[in-house]
N, C-alpha and C. Protein backbone atom coordinates (compact mmCIF):
# COMPACT_ATOMS: atom_id res chain seq x y z
N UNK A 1 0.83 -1.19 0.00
CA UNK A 1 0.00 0.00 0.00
C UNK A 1 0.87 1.25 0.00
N UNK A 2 0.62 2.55 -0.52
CA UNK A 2 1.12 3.44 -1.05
C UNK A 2 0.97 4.36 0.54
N UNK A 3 1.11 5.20 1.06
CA UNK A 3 1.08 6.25 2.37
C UNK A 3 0.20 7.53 1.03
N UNK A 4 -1.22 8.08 1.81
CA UNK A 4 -1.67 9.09 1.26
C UNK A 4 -1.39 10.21 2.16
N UNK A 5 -0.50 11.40 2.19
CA UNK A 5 -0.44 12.67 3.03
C UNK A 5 -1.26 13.46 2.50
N UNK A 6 -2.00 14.12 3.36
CA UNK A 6 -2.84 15.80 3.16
C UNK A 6 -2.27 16.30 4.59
N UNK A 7 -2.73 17.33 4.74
CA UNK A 7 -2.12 18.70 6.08
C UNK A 7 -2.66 17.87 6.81
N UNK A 8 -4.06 17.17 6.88
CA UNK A 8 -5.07 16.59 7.81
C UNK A 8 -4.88 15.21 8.14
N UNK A 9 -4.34 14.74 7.41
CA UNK A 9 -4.15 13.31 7.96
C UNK A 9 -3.69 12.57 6.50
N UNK A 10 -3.09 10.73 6.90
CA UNK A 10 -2.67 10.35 6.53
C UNK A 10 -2.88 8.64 6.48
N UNK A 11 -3.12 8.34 5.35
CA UNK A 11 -3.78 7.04 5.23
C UNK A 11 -2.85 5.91 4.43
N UNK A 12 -3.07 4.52 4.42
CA UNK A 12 -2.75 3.82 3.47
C UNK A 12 -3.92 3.99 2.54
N UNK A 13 -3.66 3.33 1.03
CA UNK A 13 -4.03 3.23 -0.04
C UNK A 13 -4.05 1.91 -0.65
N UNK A 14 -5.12 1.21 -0.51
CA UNK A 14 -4.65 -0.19 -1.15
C UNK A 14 -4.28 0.06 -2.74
N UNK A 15 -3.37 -1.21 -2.89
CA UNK A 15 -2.46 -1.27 -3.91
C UNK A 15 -3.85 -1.25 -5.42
N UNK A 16 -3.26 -1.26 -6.33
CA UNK A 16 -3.63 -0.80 -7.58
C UNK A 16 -4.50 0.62 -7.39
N UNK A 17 -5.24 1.16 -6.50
CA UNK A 17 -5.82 2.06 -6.19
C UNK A 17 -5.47 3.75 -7.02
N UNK A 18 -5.82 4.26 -8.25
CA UNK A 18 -5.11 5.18 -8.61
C UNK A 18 -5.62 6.44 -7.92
N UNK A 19 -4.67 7.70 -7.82
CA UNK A 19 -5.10 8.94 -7.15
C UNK A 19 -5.75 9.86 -7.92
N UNK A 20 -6.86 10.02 -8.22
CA UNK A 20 -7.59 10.83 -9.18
C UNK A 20 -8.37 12.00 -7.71
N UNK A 21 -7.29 12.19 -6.67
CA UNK A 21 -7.96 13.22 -5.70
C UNK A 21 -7.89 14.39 -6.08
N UNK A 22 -8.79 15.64 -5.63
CA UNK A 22 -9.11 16.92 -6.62
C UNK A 22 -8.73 18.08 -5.04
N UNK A 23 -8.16 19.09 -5.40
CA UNK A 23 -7.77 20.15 -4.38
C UNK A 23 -8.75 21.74 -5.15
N UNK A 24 -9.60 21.80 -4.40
CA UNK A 24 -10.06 23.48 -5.03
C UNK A 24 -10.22 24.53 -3.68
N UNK A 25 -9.62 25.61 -4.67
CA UNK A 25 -9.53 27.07 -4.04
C UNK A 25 -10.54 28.10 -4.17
N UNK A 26 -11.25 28.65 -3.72
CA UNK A 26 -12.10 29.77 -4.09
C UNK A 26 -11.52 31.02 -3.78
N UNK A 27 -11.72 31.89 -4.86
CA UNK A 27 -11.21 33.18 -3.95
C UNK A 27 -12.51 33.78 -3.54
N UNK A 28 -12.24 35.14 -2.63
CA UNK A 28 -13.53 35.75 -2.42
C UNK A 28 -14.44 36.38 -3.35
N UNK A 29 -15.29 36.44 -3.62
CA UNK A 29 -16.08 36.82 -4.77
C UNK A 29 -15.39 38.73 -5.59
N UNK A 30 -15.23 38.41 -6.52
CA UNK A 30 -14.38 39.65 -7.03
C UNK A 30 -14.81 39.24 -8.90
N UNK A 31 -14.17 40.45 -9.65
CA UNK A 31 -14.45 40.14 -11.07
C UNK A 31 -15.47 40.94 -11.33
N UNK A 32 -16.20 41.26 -12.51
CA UNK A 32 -17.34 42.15 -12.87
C UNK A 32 -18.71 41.64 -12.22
N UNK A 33 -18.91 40.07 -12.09
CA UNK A 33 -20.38 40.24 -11.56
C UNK A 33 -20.14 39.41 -10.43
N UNK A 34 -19.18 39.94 -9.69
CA UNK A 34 -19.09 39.25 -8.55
C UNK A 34 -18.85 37.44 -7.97
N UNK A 35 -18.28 36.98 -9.63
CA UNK A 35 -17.75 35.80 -9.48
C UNK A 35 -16.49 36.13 -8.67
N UNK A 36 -15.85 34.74 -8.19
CA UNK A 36 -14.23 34.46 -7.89
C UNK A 36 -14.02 33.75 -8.87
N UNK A 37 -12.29 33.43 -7.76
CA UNK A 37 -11.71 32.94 -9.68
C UNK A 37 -11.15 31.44 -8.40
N UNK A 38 -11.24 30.64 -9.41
CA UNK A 38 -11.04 29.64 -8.65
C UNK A 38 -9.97 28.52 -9.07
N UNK A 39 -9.36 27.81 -8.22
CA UNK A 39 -7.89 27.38 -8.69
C UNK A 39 -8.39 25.56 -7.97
N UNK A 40 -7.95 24.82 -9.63
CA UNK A 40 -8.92 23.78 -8.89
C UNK A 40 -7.76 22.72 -9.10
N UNK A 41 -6.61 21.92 -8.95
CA UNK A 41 -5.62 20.67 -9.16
C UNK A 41 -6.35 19.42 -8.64
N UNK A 42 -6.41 18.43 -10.19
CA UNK A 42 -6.39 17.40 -10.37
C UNK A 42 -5.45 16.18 -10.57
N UNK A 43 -5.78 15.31 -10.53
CA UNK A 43 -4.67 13.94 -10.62
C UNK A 43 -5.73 13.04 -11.77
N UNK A 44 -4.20 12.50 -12.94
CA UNK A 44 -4.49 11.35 -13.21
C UNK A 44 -3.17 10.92 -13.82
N UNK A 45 -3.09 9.52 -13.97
CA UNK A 45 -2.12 8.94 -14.43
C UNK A 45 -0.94 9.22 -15.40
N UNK A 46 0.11 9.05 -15.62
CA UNK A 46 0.78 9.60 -16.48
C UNK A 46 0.80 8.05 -17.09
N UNK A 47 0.78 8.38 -18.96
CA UNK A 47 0.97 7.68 -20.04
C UNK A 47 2.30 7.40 -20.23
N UNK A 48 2.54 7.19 -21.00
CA UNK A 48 4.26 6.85 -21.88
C UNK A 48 4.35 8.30 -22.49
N UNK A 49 3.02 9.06 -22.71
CA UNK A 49 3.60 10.06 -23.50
C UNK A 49 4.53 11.25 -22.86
N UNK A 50 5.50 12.35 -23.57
CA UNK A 50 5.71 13.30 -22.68
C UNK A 50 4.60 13.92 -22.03
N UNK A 51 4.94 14.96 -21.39
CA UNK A 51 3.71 15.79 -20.90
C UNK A 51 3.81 16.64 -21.60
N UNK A 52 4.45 16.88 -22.71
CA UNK A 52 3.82 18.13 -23.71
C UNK A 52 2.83 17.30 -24.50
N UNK A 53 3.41 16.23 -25.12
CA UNK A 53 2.12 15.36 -26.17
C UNK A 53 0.52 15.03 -25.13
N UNK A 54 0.79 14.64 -23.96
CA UNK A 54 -0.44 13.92 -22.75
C UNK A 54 -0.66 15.47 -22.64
N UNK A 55 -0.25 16.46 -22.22
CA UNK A 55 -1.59 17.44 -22.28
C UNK A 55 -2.24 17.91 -23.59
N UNK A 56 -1.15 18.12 -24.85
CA UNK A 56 -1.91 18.33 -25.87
C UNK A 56 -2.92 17.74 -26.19
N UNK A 57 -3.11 16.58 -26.12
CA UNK A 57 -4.00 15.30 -26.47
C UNK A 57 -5.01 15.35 -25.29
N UNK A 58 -5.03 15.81 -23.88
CA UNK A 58 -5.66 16.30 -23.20
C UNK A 58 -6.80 17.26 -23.20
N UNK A 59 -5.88 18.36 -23.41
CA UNK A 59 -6.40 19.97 -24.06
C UNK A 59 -7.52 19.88 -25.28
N UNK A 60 -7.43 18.95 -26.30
CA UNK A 60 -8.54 18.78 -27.47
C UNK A 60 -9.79 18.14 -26.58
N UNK A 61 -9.60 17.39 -25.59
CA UNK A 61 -10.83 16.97 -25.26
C UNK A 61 -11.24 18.14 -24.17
N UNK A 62 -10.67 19.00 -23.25
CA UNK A 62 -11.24 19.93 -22.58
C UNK A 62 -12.02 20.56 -23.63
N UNK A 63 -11.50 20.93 -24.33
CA UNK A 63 -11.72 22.00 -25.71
C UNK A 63 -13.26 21.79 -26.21
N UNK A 64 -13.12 20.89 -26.82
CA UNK A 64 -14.21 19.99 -26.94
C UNK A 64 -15.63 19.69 -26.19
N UNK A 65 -14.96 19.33 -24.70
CA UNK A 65 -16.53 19.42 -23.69
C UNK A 65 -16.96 20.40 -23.33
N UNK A 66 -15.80 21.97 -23.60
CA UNK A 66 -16.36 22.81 -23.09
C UNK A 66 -17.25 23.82 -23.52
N UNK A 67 -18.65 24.42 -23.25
CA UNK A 67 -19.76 25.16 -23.87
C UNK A 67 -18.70 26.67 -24.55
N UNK A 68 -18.79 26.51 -25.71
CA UNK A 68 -18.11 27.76 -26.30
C UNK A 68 -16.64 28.22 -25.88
N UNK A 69 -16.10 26.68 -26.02
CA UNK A 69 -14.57 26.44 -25.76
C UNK A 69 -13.96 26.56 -26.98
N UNK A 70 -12.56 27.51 -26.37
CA UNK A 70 -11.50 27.83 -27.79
C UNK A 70 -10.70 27.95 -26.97
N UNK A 71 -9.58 27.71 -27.39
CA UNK A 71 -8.34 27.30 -26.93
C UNK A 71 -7.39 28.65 -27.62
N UNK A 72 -6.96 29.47 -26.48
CA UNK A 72 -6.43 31.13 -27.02
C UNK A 72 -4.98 30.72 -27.31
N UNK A 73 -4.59 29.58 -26.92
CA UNK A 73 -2.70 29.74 -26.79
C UNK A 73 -2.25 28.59 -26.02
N UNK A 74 -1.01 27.87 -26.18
CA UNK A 74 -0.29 27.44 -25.37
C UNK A 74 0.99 27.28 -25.44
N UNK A 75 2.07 26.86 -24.79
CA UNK A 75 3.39 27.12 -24.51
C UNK A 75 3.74 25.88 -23.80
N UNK A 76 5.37 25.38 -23.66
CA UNK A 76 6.12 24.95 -23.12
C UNK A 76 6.50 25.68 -21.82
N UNK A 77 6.43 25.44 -20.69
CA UNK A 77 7.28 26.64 -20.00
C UNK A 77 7.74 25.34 -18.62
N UNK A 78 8.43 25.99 -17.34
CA UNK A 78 8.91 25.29 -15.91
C UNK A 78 7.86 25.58 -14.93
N UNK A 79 7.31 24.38 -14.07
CA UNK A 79 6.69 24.61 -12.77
C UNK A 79 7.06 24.00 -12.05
N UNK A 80 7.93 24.37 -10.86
CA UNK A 80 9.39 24.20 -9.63
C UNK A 80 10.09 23.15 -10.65
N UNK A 81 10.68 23.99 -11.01
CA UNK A 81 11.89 23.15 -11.96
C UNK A 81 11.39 21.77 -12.68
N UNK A 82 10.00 21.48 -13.01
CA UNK A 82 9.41 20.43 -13.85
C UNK A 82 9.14 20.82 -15.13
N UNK A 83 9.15 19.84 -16.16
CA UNK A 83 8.70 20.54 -17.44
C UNK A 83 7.06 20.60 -17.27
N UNK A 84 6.26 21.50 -18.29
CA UNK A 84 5.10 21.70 -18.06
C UNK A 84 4.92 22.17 -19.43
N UNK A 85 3.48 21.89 -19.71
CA UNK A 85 2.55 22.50 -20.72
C UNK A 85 1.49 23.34 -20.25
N UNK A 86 1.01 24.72 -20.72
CA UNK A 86 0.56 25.69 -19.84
C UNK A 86 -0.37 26.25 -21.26
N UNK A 87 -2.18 25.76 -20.74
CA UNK A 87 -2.94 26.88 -22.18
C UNK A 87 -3.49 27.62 -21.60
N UNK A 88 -4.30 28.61 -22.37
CA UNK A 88 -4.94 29.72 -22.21
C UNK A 88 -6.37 29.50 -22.85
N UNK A 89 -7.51 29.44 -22.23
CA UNK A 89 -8.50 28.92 -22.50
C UNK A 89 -9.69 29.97 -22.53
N UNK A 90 -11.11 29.84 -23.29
CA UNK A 90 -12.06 30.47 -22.74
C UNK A 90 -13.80 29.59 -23.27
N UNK A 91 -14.05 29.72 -22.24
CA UNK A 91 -15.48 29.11 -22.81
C UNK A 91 -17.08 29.88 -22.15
N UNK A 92 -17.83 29.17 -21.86
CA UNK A 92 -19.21 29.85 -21.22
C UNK A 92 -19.92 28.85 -20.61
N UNK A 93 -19.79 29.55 -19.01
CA UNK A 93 -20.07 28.40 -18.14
C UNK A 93 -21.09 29.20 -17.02
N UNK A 94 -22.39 28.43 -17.40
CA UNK A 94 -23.77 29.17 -16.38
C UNK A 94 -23.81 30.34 -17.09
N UNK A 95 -23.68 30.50 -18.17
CA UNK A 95 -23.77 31.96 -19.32
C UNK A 95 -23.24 33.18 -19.14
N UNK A 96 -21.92 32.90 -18.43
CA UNK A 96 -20.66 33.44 -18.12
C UNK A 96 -19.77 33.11 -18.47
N UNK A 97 -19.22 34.04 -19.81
CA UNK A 97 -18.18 34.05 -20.22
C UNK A 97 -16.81 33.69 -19.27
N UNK A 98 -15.97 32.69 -19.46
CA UNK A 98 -14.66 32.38 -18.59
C UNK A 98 -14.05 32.73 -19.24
N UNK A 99 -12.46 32.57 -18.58
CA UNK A 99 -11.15 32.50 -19.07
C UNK A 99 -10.80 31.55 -18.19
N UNK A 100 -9.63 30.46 -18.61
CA UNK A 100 -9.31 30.19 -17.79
C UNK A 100 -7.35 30.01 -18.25
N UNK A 101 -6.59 29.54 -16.92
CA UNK A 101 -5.46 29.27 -17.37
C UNK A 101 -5.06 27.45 -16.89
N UNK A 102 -4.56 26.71 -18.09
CA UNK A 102 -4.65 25.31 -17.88
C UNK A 102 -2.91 24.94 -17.69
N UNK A 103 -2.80 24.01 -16.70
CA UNK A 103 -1.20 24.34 -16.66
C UNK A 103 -0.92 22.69 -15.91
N UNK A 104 -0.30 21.73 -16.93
CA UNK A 104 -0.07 19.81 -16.73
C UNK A 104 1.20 20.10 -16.46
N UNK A 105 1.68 19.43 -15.11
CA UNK A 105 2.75 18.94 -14.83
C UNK A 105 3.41 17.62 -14.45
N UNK A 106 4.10 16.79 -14.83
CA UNK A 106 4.26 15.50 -14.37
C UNK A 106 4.99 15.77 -13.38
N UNK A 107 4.73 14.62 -12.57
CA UNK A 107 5.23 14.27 -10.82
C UNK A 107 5.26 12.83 -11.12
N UNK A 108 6.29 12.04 -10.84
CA UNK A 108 6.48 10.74 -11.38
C UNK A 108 5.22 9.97 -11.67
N UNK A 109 5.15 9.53 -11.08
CA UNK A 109 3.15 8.65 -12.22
C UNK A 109 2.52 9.46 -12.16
N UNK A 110 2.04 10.91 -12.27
CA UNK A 110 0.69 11.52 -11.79
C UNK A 110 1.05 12.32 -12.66
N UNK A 111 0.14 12.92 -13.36
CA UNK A 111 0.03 14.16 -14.25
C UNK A 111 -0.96 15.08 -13.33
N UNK A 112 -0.48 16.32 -12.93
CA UNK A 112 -0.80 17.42 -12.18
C UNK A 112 -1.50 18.05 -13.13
N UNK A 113 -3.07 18.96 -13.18
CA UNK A 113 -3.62 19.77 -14.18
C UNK A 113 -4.19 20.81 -13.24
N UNK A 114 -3.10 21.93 -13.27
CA UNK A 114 -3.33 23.04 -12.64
C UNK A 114 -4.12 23.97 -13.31
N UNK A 115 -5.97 24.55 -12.73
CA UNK A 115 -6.57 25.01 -13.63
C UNK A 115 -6.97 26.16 -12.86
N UNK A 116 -6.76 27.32 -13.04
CA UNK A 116 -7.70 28.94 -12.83
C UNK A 116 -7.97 29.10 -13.41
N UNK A 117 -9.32 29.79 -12.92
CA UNK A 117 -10.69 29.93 -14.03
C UNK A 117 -11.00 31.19 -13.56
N UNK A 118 -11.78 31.98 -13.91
CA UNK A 118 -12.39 33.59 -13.60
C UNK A 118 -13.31 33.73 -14.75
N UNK A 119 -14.16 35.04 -14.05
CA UNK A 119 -14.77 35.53 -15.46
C UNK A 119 -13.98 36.03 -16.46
N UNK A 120 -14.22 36.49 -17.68
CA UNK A 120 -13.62 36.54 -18.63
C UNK A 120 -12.97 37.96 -18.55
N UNK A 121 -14.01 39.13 -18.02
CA UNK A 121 -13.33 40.48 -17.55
C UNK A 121 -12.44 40.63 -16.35
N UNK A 122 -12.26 39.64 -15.73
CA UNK A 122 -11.13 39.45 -14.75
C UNK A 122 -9.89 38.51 -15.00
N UNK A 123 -9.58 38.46 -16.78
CA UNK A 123 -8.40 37.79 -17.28
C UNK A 123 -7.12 38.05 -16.91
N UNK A 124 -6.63 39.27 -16.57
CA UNK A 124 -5.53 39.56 -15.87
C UNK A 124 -5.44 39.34 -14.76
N UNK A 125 -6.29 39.55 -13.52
CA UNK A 125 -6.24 38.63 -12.04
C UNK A 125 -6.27 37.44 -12.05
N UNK A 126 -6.79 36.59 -13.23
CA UNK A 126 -6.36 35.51 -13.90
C UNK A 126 -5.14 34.99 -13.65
N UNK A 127 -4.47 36.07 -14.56
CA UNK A 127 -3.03 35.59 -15.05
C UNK A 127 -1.93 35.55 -14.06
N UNK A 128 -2.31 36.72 -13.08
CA UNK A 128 -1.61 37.17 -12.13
C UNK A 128 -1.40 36.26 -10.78
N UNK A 129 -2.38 35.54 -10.60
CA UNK A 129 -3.07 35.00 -9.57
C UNK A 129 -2.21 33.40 -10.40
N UNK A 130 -2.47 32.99 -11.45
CA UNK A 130 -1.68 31.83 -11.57
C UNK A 130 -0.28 32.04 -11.86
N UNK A 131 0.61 33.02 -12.04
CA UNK A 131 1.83 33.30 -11.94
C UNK A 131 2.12 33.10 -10.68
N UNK A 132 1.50 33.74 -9.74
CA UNK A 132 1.78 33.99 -8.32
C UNK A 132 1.55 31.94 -7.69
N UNK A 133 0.72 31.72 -8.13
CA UNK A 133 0.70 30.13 -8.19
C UNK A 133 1.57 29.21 -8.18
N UNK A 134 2.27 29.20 -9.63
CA UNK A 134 2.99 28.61 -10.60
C UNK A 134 4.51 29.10 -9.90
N UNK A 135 4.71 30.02 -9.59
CA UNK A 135 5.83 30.29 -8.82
C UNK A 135 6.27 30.11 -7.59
N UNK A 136 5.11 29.87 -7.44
CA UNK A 136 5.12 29.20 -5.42
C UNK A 136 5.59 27.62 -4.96
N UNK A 137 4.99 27.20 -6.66
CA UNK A 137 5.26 25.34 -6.24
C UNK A 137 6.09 24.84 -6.41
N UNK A 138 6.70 23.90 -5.29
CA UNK A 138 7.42 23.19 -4.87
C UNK A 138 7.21 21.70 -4.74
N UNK A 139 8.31 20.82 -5.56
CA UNK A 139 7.56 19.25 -5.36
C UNK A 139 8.14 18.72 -4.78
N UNK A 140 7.47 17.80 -3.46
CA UNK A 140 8.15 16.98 -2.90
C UNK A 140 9.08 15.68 -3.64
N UNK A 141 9.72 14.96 -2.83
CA UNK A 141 10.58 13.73 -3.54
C UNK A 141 9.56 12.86 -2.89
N UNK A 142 8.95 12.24 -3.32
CA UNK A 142 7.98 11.04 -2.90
C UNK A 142 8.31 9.49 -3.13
N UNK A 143 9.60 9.37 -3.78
CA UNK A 143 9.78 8.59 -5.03
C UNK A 143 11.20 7.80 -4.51
């Protein structure tokens, strides 16, 4: 069995068991109609592929499920010294225009999908808010 850590406690994991556990942030309500912007990290498995190809191949299906999803941009860039794939997204969600910023990092088996979302007129607290993010993280050695 694998050891699961959170701040709160700490469990075994029976074996084959994969970690598809979800971490979300709210901020306080801010933006034009009083949305927050919210910062939500997921888990799922890492493939054989890199993590530039596993998020690209990722990214078409967000794209895809999402109501008046287009995909503005994406890039290669570092998150705590990991390679990473990082897009720029927007769709319409509860008939509110989003933005969001999509940002896959591998951690030995786990592909990390770091996602802030906001309304669409709060794209720069957006950006700012996942810089300030993206610069903060640090990965443990688990391994």
């Amino acid at each position: 069995m694998a050891l699961y850590e959170a701040d709160e406690v700490s469990f075994e994991v029976p074996d084959g068991y994969v970690d598809r556990s979800m971490n979300m942030f709210i901020s306080p309500s801010q933006g034009p109609r009083g949305q927050p912007i919210s910062v939500v990290i997921t888990r799922d498995p890492r493939t054989e592929e890199t993590v530039r190809d596993q998020a690209i191949r990722l990214l078409k299906d967000v794209v895809a499920a999402l109501p008046g999803g287009k995909l503005l941009g994406q890039r290669d860039r570092e998150v705590g010294a990991q390679p990473a794939r990082e897009a720029r997204l927007q769709a319409v969600q509860q008939r509110v225009p989003t933005y969001a910023r999509q940002t896959y990092v591998g951690h030995y088996g786990t592909l990390l999908t770091i996602t802030v979302t906001s309304p669409r007129g709060a794209a720069q607290q957006c950006d700012a808010q996942t810089e300030r993010l993206l610069g903060s993280m640090r990965f443990k050695k688990t391994h």
